[in-house]
C-alpha atoms as a PDB file:
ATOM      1  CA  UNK A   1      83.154 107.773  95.528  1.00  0.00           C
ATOM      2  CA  UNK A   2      84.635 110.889  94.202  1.00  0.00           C
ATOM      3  CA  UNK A   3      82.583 112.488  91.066  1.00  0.00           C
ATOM      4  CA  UNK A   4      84.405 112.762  87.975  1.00  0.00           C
ATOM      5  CA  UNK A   5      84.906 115.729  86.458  1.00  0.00           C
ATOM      6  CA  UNK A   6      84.522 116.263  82.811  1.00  0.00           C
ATOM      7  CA  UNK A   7      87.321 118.154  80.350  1.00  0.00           C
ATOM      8  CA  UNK A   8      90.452 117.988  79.002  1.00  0.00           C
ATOM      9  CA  UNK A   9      92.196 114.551  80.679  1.00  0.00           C
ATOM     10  CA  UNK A  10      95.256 113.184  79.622  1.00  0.00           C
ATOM     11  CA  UNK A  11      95.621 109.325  78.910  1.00  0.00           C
ATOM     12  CA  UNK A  12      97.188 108.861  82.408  1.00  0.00           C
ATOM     13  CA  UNK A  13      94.169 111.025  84.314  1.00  0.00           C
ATOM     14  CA  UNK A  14      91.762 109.463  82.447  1.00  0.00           C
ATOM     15  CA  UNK A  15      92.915 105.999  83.297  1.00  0.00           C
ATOM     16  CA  UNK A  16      92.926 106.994  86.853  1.00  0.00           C
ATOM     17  CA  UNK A  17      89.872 108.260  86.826  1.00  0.00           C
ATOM     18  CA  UNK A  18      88.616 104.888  85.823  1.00  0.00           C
ATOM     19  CA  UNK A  19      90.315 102.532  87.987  1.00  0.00           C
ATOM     20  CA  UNK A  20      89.199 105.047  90.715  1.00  0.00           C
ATOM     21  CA  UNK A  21      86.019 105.811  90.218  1.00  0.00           C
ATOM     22  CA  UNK A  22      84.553 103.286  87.654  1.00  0.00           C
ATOM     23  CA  UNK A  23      85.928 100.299  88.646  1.00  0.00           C
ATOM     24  CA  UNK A  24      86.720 101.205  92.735  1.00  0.00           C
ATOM     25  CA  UNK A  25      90.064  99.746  92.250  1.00  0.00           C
ATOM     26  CA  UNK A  26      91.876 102.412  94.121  1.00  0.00           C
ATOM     27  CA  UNK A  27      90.459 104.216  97.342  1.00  0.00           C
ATOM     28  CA  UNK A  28      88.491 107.359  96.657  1.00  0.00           C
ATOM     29  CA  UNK A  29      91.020 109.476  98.832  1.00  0.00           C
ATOM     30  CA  UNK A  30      93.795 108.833  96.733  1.00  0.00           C
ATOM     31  CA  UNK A  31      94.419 111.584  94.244  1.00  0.00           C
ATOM     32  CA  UNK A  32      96.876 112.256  90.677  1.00  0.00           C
ATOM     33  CA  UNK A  33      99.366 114.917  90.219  1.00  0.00           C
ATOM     34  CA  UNK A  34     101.674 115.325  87.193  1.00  0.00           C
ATOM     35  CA  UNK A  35     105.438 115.946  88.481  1.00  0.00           C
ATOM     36  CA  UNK A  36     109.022 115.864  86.732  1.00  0.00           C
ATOM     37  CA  UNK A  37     110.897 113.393  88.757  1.00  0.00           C
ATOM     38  CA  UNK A  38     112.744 110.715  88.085  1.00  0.00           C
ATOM     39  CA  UNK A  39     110.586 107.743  87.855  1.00  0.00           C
ATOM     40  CA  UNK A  40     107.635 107.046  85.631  1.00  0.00           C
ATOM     41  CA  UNK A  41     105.400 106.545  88.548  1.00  0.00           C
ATOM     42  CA  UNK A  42     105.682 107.570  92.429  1.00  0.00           C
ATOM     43  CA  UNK A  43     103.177 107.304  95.579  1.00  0.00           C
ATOM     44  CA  UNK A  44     103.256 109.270  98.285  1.00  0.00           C
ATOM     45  CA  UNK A  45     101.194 109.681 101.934  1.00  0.00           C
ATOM     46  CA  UNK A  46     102.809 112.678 102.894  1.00  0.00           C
ATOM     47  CA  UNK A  47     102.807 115.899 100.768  1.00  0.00           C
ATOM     48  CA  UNK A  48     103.416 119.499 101.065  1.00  0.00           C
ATOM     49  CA  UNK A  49     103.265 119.181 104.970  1.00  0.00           C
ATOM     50  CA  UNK A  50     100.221 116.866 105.126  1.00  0.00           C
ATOM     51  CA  UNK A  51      98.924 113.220 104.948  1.00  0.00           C
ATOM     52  CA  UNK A  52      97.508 112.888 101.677  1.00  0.00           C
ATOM     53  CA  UNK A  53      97.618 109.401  99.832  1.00  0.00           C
ATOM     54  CA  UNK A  54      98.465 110.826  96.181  1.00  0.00           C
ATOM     55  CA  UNK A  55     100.101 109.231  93.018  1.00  0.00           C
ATOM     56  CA  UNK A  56     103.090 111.058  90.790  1.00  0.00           C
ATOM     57  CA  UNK A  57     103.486 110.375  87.336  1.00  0.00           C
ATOM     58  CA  UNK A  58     106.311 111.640  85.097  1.00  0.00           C
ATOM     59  CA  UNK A  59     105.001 113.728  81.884  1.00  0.00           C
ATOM     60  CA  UNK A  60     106.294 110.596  79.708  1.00  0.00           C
ATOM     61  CA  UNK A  61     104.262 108.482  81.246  1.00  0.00           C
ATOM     62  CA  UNK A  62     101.387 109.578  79.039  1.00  0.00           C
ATOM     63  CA  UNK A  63     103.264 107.810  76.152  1.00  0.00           C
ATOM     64  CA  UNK A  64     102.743 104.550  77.634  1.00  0.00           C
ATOM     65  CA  UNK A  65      99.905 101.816  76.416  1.00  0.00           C
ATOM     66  CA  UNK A  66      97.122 102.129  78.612  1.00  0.00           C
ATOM     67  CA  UNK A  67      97.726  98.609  80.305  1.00  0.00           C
ATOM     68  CA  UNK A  68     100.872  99.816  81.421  1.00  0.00           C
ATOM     69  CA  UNK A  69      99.834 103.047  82.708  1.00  0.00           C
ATOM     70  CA  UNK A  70      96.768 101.085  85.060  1.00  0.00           C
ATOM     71  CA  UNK A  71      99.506  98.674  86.165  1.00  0.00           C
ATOM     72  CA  UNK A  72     101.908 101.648  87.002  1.00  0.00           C
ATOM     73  CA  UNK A  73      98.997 103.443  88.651  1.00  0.00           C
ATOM     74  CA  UNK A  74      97.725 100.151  90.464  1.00  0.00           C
ATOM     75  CA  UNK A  75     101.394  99.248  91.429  1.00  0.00           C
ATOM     76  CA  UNK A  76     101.416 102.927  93.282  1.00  0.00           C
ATOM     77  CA  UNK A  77      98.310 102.127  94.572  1.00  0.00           C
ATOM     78  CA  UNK A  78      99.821  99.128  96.330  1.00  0.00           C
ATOM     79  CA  UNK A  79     101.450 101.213  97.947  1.00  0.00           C
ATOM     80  CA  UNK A  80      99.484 103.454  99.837  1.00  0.00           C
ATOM     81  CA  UNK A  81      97.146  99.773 100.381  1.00  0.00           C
ATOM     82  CA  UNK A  82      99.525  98.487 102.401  1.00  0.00           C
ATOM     83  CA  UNK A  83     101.882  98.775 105.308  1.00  0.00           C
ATOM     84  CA  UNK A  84     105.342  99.741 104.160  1.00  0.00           C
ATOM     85  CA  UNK A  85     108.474  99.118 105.119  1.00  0.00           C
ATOM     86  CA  UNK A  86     110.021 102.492 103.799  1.00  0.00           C
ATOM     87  CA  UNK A  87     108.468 104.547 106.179  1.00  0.00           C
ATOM     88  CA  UNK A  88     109.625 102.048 109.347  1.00  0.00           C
ATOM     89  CA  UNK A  89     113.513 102.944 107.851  1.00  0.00           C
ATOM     90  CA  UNK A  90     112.840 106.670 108.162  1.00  0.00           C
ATOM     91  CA  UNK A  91     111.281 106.145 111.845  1.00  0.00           C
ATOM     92  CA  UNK A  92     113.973 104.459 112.620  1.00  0.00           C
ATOM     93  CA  UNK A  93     117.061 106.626 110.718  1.00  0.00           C
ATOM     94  CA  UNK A  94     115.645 109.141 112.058  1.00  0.00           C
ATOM     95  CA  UNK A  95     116.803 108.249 115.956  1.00  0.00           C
ATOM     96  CA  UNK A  96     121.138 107.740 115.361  1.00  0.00           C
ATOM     97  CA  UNK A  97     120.197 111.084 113.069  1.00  0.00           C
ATOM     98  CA  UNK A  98     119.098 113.101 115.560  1.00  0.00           C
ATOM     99  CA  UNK A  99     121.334 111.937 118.136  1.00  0.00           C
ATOM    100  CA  UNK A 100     124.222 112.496 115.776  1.00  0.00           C
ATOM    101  CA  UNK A 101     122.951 116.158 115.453  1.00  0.00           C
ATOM    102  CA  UNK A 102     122.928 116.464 119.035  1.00  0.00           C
ATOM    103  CA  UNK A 103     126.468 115.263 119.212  1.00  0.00           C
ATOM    104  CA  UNK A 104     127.432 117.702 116.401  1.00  0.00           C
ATOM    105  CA  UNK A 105     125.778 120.257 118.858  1.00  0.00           C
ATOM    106  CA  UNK A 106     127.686 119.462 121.916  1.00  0.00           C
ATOM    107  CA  UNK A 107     131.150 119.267 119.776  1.00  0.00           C
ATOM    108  CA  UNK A 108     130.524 122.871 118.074  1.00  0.00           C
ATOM    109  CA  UNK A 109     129.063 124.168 122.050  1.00  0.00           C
ATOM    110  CA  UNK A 110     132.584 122.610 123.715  1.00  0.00           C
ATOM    111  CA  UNK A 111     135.098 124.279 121.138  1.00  0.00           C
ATOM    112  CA  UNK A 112     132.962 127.678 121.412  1.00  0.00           C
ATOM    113  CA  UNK A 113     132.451 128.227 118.235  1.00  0.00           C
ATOM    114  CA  UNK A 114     130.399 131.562 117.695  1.00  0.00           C
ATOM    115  CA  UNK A 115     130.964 132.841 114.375  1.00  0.00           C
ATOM    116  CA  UNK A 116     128.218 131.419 112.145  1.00  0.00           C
ATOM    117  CA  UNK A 117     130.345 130.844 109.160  1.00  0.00           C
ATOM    118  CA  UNK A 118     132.696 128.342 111.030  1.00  0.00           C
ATOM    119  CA  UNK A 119     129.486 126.691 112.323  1.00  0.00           C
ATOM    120  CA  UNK A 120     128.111 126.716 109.269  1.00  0.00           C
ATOM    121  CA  UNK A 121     131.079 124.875 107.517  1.00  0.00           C
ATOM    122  CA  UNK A 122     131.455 122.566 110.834  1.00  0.00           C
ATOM    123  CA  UNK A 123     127.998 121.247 110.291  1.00  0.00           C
ATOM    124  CA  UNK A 124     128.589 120.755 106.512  1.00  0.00           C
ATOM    125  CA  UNK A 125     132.395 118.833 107.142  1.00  0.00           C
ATOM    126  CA  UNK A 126     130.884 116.805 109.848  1.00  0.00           C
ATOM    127  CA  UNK A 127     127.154 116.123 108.061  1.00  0.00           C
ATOM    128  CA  UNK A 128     129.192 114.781 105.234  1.00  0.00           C
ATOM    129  CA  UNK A 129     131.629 112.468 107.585  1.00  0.00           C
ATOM    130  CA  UNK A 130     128.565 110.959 109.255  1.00  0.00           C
ATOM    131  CA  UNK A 131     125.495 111.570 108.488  1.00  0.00           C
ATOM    132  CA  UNK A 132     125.485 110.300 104.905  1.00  0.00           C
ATOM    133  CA  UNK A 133     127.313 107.283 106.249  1.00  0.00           C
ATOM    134  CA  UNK A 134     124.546 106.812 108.751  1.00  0.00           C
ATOM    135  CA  UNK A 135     121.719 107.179 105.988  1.00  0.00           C
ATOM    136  CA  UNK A 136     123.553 104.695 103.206  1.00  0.00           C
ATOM    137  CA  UNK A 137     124.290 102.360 106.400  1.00  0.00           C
ATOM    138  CA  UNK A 138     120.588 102.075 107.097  1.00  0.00           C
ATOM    139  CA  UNK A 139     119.548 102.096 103.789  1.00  0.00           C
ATOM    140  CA  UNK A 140     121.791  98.467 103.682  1.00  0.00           C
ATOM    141  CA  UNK A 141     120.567  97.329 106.956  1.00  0.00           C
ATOM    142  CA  UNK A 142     116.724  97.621 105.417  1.00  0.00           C
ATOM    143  CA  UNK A 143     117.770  96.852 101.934  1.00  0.00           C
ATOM    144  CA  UNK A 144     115.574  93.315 101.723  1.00  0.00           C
ATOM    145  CA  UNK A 145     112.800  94.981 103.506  1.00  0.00           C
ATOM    146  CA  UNK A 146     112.484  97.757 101.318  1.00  0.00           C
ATOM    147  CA  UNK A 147     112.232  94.976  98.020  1.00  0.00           C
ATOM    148  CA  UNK A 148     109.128  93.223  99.923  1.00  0.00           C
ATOM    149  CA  UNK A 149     107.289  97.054  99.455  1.00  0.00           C
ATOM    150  CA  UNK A 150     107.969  96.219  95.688  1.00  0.00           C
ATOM    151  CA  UNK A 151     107.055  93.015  95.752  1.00  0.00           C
ATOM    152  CA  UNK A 152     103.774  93.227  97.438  1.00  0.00           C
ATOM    153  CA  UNK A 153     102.973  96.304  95.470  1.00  0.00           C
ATOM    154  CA  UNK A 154     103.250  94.353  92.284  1.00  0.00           C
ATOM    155  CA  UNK A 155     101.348  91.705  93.616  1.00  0.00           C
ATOM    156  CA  UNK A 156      98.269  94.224  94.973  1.00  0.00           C
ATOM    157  CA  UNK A 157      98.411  95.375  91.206  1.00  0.00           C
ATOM    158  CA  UNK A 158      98.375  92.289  89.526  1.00  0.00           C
ATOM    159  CA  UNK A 159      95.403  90.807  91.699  1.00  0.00           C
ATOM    160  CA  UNK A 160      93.784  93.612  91.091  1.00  0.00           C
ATOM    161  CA  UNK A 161      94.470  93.491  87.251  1.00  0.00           C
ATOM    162  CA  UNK A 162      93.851  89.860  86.732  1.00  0.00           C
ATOM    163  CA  UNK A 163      90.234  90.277  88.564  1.00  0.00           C
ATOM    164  CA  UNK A 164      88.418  93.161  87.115  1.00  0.00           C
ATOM    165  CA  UNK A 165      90.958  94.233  83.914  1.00  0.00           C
ATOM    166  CA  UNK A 166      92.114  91.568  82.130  1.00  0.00           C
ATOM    167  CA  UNK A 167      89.814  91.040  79.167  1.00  0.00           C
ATOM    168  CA  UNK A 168      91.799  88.171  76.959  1.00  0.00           C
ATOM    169  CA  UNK A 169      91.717  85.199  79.551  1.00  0.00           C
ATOM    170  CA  UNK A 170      94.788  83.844  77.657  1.00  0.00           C
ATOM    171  CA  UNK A 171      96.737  86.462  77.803  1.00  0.00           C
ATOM    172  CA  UNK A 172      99.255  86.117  80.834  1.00  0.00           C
ATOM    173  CA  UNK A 173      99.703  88.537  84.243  1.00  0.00           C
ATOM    174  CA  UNK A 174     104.096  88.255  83.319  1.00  0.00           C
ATOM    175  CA  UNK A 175     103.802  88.788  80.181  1.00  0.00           C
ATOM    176  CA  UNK A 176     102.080  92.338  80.995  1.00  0.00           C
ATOM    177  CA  UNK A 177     104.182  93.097  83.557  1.00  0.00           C
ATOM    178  CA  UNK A 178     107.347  92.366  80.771  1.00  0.00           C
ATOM    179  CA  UNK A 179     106.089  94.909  78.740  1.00  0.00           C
ATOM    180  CA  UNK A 180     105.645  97.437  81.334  1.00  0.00           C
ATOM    181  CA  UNK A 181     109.021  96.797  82.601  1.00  0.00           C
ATOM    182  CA  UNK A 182     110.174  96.935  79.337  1.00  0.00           C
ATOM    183  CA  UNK A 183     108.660 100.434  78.444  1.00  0.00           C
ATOM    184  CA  UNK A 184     109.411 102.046  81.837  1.00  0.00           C
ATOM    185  CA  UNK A 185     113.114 101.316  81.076  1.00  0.00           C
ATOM    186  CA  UNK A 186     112.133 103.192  77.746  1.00  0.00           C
ATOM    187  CA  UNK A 187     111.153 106.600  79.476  1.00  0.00           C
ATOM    188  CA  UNK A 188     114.122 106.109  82.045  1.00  0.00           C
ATOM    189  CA  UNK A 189     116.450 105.992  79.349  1.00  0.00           C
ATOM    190  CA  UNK A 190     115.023 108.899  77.331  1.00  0.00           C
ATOM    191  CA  UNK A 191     114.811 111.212  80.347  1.00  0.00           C
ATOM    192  CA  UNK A 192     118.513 110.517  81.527  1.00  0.00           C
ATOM    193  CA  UNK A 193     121.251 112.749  80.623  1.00  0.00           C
ATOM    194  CA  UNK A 194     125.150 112.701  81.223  1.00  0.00           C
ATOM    195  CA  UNK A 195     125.019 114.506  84.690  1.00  0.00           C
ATOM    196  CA  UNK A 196     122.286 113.018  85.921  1.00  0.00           C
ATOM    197  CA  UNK A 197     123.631 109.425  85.023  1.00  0.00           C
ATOM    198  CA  UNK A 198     126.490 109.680  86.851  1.00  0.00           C
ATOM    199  CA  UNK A 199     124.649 111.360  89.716  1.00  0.00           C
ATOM    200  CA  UNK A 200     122.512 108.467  89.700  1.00  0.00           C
ATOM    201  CA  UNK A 201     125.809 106.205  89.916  1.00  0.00           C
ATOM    202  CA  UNK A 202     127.046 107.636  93.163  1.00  0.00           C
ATOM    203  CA  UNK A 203     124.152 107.989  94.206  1.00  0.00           C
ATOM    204  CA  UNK A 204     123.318 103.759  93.595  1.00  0.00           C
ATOM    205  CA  UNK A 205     126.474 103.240  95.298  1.00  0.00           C
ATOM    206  CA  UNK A 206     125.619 104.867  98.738  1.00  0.00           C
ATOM    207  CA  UNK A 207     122.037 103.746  98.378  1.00  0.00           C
ATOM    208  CA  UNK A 208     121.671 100.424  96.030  1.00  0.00           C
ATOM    209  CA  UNK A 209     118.243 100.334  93.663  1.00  0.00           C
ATOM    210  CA  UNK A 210     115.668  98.429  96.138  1.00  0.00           C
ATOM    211  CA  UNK A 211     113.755  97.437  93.337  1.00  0.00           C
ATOM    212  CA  UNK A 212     114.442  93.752  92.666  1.00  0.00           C
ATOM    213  CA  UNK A 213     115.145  93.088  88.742  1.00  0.00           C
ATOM    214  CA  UNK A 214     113.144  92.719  85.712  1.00  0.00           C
ATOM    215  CA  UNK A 215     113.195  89.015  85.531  1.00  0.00           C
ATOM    216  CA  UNK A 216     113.126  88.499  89.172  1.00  0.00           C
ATOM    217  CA  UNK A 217     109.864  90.682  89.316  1.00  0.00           C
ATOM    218  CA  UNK A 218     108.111  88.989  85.810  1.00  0.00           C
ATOM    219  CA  UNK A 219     108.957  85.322  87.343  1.00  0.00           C
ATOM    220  CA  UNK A 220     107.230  85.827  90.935  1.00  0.00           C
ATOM    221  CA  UNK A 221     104.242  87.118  88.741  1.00  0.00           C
ATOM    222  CA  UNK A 222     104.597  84.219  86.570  1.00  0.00           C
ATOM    223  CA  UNK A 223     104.927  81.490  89.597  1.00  0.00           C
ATOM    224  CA  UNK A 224     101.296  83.082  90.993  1.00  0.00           C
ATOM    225  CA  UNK A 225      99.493  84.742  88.766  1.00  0.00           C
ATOM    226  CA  UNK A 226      99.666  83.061  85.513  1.00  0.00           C
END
């Protein structure tokens, strides 16, 4: 177990710290780092070049109620817990990519082209012709997989919740999960401006949310949890 350090935590570090190291909720590898992104929460196993199991939070995630934040933190958690489908779609998006680079290769190689800016703009015309297409293609193909990574994530958090958390045994796992829902929409809302909404709209269209909706996510809690 790590040792907890004493000074100036936030709300979401010191919640972290105590699912971590009080309650042993979350392995003792697993670390916190605060980072402007786009969602509230984010887990990651590879960072800065290495495999580290860490969890992201967004600034604004320190105005959330503190049953949110351990759910957010435990649904991350969930994450790095199990096996996920997310990193099987890069393994395998990864092979047509790199084949499709070698074919981009070949082509430049075969019409002998030498000066670097030509290159340069061939890679970019064809990159754009293909190898999005590949990417959004895949993305598609693994589309249901990638909602079973949510799914079991907010499962591993609620079991987790519901055993050592919850203190008022009539209050219900869904209807916690509603209100985090329901405040993470809150901060996404907040932190979105007219460019980045309508980068966020192409960008849904070429690769769809995987995240399965609000009610769809509160009812599966509610049918085995509650």
């Amino acid at each position: 177990m790590k040792s907890t350090k004493k000074g100036n935590l936030n709300k979401v570090q010191t919640e972290f710290r105590y699912l971590r190291d009080n309650k042993e909720m979350i392995d003792s590898h697993v670390s916190l780092k605060e980072k402007n992104m786009n969602n509230p929460f984010k887990s990651s196993k590879i960072w800065m070049g290495r495999f580290r199991r860490k969890i992201f939070y967004h600034p604004k995630a320190k105005s959330l109620s503190k049953e949110s934040i351990q759910l957010g933190i435990l649904h991350e958690a969930g994450h790095l817990a199990n096996i996920q489908n997310y990193h099987k779609w890069l393994i395998i998006t990864a092979i047509p990519v790199a084949f499709f680079m070698a074919i981009i290769y070949c082509t430049a190689n075969f019409l002998n082209l030498e000066d670097q800016v030509k290159i340069g703009l061939f890679y970019l015309i064809m990159s754009i012709f293909g190898f999005i297409p590949i990417i959004s293609f895949s993305w598609h193909l693994f589309y249901e997989y990638l909602q079973k990574d949510e799914i079991k994530a907010d499962e591993f958090a609620a079991q987790k919740f519901k055993d050592k958390l919850i203190d008022n045994h009539n209050q219900k796992m869904s209807e916690i999960f509603s209100n985090l829902f329901k405040e993470l929409e809150e901060i996404s809302r907040n932190n979105q401006g007219y460019l980045q909404g309508k980068i966020k709209t192409l960008k849904r269209k070429l690769f769809p949310d995987f995240h399965p909706d609000r009610d769809t996510r509160v009812d599966l809690i509610k049918e085995k949890f509650d």
